[in-house]
Protein backbone atom coordinates (compact mmCIF):
# COMPACT_ATOMS: atom_id res chain seq x y z
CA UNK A 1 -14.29 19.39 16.57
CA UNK A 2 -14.58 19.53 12.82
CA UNK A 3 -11.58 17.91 12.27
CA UNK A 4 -11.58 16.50 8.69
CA UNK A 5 -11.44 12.99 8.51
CA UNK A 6 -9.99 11.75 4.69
CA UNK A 7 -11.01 8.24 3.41
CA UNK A 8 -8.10 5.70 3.30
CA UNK A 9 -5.15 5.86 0.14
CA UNK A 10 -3.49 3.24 -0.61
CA UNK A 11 -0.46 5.27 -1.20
CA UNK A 12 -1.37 7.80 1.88
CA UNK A 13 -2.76 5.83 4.47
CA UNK A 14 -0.16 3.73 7.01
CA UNK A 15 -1.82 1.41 9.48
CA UNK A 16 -3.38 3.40 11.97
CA UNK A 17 -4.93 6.65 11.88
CA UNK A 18 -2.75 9.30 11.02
CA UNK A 19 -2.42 12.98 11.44
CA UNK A 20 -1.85 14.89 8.00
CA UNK A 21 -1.89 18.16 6.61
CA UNK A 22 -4.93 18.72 3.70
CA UNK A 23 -5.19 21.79 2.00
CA UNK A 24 -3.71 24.13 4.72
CA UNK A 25 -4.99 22.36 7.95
CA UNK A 26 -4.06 19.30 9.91
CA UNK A 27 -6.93 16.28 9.38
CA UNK A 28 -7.33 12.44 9.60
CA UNK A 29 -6.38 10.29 7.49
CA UNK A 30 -7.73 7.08 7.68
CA UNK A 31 -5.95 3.63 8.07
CA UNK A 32 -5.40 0.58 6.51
CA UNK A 33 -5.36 -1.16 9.13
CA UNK A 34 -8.91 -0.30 10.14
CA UNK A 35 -10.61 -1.45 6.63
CA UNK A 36 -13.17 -3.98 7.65
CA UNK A 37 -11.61 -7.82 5.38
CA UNK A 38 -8.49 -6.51 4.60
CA UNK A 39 -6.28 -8.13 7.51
CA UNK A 40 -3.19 -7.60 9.56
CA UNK A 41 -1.17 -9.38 7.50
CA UNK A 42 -2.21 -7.50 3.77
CA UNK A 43 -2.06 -4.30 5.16
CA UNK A 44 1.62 -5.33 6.65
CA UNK A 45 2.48 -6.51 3.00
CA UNK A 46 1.21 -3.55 1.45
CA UNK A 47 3.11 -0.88 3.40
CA UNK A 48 6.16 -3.04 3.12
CA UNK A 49 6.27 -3.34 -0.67
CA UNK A 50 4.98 0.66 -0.91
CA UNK A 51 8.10 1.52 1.20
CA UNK A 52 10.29 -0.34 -0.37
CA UNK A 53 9.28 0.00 -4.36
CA UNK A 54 7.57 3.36 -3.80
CA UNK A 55 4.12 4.22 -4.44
CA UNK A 56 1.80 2.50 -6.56
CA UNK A 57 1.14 3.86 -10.11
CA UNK A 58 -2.47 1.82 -10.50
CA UNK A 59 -4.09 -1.17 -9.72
CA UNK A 60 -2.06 -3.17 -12.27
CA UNK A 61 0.92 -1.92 -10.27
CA UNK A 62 -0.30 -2.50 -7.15
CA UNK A 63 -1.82 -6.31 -8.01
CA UNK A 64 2.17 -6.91 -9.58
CA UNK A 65 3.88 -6.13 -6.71
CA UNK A 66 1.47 -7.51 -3.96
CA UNK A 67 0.41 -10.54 -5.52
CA UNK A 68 3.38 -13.13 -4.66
CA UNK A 69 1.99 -11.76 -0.58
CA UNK A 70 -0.61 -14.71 -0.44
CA UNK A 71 -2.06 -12.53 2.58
CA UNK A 72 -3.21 -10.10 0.10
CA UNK A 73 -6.75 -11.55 -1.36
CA UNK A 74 -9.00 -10.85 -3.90
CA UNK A 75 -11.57 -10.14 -1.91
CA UNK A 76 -9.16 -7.53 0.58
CA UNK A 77 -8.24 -5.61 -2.61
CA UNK A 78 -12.27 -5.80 -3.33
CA UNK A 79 -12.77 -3.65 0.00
CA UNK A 80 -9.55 -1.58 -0.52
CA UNK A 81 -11.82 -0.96 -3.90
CA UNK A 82 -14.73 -0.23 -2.14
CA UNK A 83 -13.85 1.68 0.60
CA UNK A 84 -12.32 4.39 -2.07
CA UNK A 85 -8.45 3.65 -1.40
CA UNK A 86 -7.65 3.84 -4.98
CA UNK A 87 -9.68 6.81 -5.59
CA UNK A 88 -6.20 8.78 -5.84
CA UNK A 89 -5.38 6.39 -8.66
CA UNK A 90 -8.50 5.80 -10.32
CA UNK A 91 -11.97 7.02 -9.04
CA UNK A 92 -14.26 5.02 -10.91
CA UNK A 93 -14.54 2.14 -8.18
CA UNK A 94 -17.44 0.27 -10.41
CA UNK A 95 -14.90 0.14 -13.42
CA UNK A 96 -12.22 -1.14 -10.88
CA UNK A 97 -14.16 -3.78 -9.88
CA UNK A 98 -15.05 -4.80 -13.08
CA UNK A 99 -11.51 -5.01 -14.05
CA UNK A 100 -10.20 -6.82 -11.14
CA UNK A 101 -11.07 -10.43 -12.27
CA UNK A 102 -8.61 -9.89 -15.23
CA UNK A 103 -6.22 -7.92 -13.45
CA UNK A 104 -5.86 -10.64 -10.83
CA UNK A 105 -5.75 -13.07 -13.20
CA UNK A 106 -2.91 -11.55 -14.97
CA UNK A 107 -0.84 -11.02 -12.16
CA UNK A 108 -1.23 -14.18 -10.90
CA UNK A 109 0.47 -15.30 -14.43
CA UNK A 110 2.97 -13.46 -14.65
CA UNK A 111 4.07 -14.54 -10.73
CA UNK A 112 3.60 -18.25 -12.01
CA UNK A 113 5.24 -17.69 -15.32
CA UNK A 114 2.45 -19.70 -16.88
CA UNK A 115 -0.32 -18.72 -19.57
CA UNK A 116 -3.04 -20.51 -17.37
CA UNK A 117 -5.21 -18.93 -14.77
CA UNK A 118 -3.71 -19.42 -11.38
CA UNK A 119 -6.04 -18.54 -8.34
């Protein structure tokens, strides 16, 4: 049917399969909610802090605001990674990944309000 089909966003996507228009014709965008380790329960958190902060600026951004949702893992935001849904934000997924570990750890510090590594 050659219907486009565009990889999830984590500031595009909603839970389910969507119908969107990309450069001048209607296409798929995929959903959250379909990302193989993520979860019911992450991808709830996520669209629930996106609609009600706005979109996400980075990963920093995103780890800040999702982090005190305990359904939202490390290894979830690892696929998210993977699976290109921060492309829009960043599209070097190796670099992401290699940032996450302090990333997480920082978040996860500044929702303790401690200097030591919470996991």
């Amino acid at each position: 049917m050659k219907i486009p089909v565009l990889p999830p966003d984590i500031n595009k996507s909603g839970y389910d399969f969507r119908i969107e228009t990309h450069d001048g014709q209607k296409a798929i965008r995929f959903g959250l909610g379909a990302i193989k380790n993520v979860g019911d329960n992450a991808v709830e958190a996520i669209l629930k802090v996106r609609q009600q902060n706005g979109l996400f600026t980075d990963i920093a951004d995103f780890l800040r605001r999702v982090r005190p949702h305990r359904s939202v893992t490390r290894a979830a935001v690892e696929c998210l990674i993977k699976v290109g849904a921060f492309d829009s934000l960043h599209p070097n997924r190796q670099q992401l990944l290699q940032a996450l570990e302090l990333l997480w750890d920082q978040a996860c510090k500044r929702r303790s309000g401690t200097s030591g590594v919470v996991r």
